[in-house]
C-alpha atoms as a PDB file:
ATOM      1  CA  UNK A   1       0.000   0.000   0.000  1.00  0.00           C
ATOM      2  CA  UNK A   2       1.334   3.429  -1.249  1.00  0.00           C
ATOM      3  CA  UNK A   3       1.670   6.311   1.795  1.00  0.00           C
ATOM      4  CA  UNK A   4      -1.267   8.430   0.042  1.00  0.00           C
ATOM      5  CA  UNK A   5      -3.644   5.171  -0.173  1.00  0.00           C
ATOM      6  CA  UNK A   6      -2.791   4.940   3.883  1.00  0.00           C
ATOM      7  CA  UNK A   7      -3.486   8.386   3.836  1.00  0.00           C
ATOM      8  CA  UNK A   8      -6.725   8.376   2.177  1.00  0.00           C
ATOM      9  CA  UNK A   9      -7.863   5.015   3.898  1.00  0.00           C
ATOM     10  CA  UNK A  10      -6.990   6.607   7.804  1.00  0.00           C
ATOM     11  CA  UNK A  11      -8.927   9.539   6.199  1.00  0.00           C
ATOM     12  CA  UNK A  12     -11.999   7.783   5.568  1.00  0.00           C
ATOM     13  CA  UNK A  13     -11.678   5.642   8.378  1.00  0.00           C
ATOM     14  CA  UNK A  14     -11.343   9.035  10.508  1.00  0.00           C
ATOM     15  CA  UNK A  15     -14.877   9.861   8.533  1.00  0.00           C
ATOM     16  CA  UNK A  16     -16.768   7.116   9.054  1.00  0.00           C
ATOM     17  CA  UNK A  17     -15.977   7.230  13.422  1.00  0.00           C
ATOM     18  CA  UNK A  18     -17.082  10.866  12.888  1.00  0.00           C
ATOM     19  CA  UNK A  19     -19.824  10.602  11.422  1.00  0.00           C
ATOM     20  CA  UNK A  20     -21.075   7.105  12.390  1.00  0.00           C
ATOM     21  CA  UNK A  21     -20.791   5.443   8.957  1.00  0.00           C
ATOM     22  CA  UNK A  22     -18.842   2.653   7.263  1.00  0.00           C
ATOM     23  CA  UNK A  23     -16.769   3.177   4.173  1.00  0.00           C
ATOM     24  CA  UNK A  24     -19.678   1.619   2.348  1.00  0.00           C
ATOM     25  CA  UNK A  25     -21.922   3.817   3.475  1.00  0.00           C
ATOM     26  CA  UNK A  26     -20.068   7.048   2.747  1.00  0.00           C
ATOM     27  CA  UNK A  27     -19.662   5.349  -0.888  1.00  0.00           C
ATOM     28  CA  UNK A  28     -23.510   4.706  -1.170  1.00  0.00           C
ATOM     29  CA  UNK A  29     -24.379   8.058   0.206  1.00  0.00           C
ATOM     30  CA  UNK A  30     -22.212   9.720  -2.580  1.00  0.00           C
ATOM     31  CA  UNK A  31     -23.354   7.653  -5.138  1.00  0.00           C
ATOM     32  CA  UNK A  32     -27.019   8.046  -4.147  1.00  0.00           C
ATOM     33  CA  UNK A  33     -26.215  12.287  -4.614  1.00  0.00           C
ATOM     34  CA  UNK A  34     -24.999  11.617  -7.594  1.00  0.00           C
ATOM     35  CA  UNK A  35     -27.881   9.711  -9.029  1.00  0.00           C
ATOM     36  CA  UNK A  36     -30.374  12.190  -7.493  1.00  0.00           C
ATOM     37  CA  UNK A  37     -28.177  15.129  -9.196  1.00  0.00           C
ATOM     38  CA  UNK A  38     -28.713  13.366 -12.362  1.00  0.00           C
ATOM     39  CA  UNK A  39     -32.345  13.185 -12.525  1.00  0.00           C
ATOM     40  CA  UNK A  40     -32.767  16.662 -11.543  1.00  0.00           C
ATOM     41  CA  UNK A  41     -30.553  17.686 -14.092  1.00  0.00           C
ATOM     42  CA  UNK A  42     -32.666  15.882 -16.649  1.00  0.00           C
ATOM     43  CA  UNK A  43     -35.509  17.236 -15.264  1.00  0.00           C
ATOM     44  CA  UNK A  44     -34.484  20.717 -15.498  1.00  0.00           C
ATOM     45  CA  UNK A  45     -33.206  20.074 -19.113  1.00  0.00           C
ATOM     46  CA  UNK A  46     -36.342  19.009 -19.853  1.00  0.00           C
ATOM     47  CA  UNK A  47     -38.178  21.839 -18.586  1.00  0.00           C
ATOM     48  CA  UNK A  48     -36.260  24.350 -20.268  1.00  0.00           C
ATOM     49  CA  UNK A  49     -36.111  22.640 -23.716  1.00  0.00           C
ATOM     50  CA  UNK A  50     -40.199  22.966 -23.177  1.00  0.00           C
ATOM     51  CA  UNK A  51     -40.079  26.589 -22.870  1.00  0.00           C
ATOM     52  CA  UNK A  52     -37.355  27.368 -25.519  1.00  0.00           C
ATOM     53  CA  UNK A  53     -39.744  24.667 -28.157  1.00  0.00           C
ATOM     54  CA  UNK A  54     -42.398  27.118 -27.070  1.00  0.00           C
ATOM     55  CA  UNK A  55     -41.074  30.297 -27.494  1.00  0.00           C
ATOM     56  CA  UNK A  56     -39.233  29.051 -30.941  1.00  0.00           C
ATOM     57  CA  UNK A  57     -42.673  27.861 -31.971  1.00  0.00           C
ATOM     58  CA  UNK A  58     -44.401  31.017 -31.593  1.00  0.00           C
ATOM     59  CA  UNK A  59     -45.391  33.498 -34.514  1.00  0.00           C
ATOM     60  CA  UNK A  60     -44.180  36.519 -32.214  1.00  0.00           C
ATOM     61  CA  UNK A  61     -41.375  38.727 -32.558  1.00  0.00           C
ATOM     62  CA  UNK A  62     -37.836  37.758 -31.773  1.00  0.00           C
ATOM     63  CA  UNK A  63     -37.695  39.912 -28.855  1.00  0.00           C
ATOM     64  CA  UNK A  64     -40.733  38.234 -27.239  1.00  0.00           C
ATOM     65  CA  UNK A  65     -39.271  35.046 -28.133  1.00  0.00           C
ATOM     66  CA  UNK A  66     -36.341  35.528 -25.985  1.00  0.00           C
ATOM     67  CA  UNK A  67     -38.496  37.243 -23.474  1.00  0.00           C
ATOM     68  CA  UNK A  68     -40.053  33.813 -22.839  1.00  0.00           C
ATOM     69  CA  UNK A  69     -36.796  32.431 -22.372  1.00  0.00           C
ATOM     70  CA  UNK A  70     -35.570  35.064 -20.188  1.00  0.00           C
ATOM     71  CA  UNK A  71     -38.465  34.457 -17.816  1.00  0.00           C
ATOM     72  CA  UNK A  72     -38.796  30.528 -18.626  1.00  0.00           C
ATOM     73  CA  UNK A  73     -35.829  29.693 -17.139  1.00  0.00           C
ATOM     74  CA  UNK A  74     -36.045  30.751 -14.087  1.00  0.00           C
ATOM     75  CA  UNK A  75     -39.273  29.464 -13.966  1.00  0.00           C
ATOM     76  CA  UNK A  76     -38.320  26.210 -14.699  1.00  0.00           C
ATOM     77  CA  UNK A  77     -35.796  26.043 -12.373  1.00  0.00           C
ATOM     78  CA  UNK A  78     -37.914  27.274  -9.813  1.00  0.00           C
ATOM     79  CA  UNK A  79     -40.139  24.315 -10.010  1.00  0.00           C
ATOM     80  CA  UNK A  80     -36.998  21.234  -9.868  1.00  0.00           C
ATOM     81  CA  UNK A  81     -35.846  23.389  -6.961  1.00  0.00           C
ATOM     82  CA  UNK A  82     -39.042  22.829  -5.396  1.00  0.00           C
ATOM     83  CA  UNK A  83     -39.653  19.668  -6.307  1.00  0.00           C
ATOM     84  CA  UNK A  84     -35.902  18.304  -5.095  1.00  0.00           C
ATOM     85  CA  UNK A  85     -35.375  20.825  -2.488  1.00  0.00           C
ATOM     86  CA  UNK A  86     -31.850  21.293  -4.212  1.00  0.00           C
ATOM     87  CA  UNK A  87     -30.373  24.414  -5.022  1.00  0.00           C
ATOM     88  CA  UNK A  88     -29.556  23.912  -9.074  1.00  0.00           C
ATOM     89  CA  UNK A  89     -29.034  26.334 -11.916  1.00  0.00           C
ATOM     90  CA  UNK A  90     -26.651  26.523 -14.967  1.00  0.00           C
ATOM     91  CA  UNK A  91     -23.332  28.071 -15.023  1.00  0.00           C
ATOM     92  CA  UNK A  92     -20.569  29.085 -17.848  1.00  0.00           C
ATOM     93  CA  UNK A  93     -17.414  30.879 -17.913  1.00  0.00           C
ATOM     94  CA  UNK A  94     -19.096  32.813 -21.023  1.00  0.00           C
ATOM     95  CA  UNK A  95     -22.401  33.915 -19.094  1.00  0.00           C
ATOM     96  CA  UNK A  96     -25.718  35.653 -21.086  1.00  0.00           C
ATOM     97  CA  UNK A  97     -27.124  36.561 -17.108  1.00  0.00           C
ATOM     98  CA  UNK A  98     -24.315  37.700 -14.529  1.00  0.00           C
ATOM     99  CA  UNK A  99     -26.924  36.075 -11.862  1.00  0.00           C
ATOM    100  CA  UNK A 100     -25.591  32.752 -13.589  1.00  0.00           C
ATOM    101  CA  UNK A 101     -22.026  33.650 -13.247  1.00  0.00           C
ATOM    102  CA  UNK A 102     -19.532  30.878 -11.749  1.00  0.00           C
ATOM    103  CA  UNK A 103     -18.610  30.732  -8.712  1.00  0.00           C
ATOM    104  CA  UNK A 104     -14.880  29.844  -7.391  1.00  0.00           C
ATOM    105  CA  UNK A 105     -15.364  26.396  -7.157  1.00  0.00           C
ATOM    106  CA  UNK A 106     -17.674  26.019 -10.290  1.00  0.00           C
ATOM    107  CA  UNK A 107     -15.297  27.732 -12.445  1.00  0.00           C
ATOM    108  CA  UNK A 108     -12.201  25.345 -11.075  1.00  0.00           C
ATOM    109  CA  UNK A 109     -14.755  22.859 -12.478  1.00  0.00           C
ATOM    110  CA  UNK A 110     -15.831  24.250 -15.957  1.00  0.00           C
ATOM    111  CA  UNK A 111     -11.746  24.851 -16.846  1.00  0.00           C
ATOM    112  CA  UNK A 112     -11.012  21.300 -15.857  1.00  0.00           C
ATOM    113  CA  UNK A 113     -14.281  19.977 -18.106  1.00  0.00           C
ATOM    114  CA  UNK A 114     -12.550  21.816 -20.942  1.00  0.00           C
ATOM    115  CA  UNK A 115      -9.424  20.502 -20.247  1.00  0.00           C
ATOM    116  CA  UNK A 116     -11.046  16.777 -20.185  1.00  0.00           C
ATOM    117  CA  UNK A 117     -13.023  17.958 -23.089  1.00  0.00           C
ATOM    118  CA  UNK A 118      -9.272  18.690 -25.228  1.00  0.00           C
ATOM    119  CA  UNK A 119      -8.076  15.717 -23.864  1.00  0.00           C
ATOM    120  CA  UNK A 120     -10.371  13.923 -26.191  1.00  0.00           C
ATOM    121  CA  UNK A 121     -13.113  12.950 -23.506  1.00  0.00           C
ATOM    122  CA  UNK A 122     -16.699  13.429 -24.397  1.00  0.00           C
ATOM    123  CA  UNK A 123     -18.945  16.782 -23.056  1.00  0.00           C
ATOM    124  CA  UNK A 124     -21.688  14.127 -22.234  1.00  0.00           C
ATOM    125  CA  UNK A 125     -19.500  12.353 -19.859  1.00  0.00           C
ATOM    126  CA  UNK A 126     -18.399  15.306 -18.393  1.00  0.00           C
ATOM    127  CA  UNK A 127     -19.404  15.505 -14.881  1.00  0.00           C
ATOM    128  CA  UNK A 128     -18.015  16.418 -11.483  1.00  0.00           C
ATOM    129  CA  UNK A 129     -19.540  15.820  -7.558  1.00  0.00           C
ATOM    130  CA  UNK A 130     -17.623  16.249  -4.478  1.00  0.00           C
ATOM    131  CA  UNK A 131     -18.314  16.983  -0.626  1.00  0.00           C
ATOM    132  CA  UNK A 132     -16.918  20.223   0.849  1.00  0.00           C
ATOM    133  CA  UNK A 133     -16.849  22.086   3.509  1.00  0.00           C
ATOM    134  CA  UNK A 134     -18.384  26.013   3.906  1.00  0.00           C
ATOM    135  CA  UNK A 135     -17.634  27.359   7.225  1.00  0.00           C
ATOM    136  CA  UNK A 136     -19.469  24.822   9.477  1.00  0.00           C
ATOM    137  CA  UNK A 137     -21.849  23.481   6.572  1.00  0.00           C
ATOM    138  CA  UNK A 138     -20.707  20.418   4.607  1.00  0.00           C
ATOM    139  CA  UNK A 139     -22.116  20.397   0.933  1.00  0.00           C
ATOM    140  CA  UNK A 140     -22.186  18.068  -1.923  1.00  0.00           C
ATOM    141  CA  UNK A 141     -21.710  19.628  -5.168  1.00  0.00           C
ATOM    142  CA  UNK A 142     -22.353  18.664  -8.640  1.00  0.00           C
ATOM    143  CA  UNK A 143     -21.934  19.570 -11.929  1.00  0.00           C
ATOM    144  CA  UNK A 144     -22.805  17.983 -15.476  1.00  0.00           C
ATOM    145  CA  UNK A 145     -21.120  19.831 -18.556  1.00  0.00           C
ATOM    146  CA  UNK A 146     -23.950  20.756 -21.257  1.00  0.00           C
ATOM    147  CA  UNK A 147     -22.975  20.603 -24.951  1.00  0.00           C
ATOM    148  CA  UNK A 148     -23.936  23.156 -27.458  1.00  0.00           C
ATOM    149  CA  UNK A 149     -26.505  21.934 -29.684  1.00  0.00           C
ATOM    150  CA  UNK A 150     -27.809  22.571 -32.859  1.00  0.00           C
ATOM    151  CA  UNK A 151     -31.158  24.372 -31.634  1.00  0.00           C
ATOM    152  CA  UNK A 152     -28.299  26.744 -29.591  1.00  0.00           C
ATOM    153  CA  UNK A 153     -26.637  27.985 -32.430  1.00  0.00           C
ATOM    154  CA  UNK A 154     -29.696  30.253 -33.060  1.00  0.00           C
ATOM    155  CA  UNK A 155     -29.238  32.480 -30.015  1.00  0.00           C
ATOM    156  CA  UNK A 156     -25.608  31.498 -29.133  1.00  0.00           C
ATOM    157  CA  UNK A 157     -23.638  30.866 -32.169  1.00  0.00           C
ATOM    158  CA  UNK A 158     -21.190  32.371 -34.664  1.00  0.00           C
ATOM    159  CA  UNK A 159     -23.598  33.854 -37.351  1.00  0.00           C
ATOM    160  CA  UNK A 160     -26.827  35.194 -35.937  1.00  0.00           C
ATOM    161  CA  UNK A 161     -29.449  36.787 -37.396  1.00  0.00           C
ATOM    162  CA  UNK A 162     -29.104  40.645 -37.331  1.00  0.00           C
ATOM    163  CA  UNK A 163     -32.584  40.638 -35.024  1.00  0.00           C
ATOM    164  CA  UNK A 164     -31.504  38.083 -32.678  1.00  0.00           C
ATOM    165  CA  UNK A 165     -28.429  40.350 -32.464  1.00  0.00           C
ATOM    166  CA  UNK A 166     -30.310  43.439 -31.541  1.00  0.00           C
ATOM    167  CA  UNK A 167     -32.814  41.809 -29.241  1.00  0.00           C
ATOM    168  CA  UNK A 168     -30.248  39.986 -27.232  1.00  0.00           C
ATOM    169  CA  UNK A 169     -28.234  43.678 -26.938  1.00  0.00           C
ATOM    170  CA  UNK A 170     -31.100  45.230 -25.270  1.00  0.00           C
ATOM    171  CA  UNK A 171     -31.839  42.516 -23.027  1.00  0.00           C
ATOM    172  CA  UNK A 172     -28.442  41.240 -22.247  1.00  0.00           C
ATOM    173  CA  UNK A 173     -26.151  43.920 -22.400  1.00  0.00           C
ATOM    174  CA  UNK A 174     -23.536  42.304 -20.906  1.00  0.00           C
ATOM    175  CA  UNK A 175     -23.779  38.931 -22.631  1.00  0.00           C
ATOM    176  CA  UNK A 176     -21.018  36.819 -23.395  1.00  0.00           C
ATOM    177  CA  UNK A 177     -22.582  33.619 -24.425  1.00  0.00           C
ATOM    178  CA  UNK A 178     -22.197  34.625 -28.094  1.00  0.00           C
ATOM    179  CA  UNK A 179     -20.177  32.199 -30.524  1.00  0.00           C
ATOM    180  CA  UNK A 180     -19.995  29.138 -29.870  1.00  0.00           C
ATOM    181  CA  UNK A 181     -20.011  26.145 -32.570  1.00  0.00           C
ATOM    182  CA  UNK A 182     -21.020  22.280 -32.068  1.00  0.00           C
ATOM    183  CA  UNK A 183     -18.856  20.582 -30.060  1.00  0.00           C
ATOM    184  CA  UNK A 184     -17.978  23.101 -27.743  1.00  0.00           C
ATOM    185  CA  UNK A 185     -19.218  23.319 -24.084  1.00  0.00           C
ATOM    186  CA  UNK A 186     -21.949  25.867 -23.356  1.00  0.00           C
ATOM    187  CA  UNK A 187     -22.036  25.324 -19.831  1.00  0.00           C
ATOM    188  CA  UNK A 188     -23.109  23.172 -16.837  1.00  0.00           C
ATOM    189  CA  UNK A 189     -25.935  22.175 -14.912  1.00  0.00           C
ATOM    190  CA  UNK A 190     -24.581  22.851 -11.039  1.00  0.00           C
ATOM    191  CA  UNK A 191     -26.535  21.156  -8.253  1.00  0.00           C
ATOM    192  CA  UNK A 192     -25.865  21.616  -4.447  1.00  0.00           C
ATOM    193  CA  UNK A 193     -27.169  19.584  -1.639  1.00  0.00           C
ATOM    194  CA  UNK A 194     -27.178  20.047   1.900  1.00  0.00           C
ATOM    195  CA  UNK A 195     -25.725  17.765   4.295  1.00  0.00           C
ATOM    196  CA  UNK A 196     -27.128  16.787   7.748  1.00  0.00           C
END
């Protein structure tokens, strides 16, 4: 045995007398976070492909189109928050809403995605969880990278139409999420849970 796996195995040894579980048990515990990230990260996928099939699907203007958007995501959000009592949003280190802007540890996380993402891995396997500690709170965190898509490209890609353009400069002025091309990573799906 190698002095860091000693290391690590007094470590979780030193957890589990702590807080009253066996290794096992921490390992289920994570896993079960994990799982229960995933689903609400489906979820909230799901939801917010609804509103932006309903707001593409409408004969209104452009700027109303986005103005569903705008107000469907939070919406939608809203509602897996609710319904998980996790905190969960999206994130990117290119950011259309400031509110969604990364925090320290999320951006440590989108730089190493793209760095797993060069490395040849694939933006759909892309995901990160980990417990840590906040003052006297312990939290889990997770993240799941989101790929750009084809139906993105309309308000987030390279060549937009000269409407989008102007709509998305008076409600966004300060967006950055402009540009990107298949293949690249949009952003990520960023779920925390609470730990008793």
């Amino acid at each position: 045995m190698t002095d860091m796996a000693r290391v690590f195995a007094v470590l979780v040894a030193y957890v589990a007398v702590i807080y009253g579980l066996t290794a096992n048990a921490v390992a289920d515990d994570m896993e079960a976070r994990v799982a229960s990230s995933r689903v609400v990260v489906m979820e909230l996928a799901k939801n917010l492909k609804g509103y932006l099939k309903a707001a593409l699907d409408s004969p209104i203007s452009i700027e109303e189109k986005l103005l569903i958007c705008k107000a469907g995501a939070p919406e939608a959000t809203s509602q897996v928050i609710e319904e998980s009592g996790f905190d969960i949003g999206r994130t990117s280190l290119r950011v259309r809403n400031r509110n969604n802007a990364p925090d320290g540890w999320e951006r440590a996380v989108l730089k190493r995605f793209q760095a797993r993402k060069d490395a040849g891995e694939k933006i759909s396997d892309l995901e990160h969880a980990e417990i840590i500690n906040l003052g006297e709170r312990r939290l889990f965190r997770y993240m799941k990278a989101i790929p750009v898509g084809e139906v993105c490209l309309t308000c987030h890609g390279t060549a937009l139409n000269r409407d989008i353009v102007v709509a998305l400069d008076k409600l966004y002025p300060e967006d950055m999420a402009r540009g990107f091309e298949i293949g690249e990573i949009r952003g990520a799906f960023t779920v925390i849970q609470g730990i008793n």
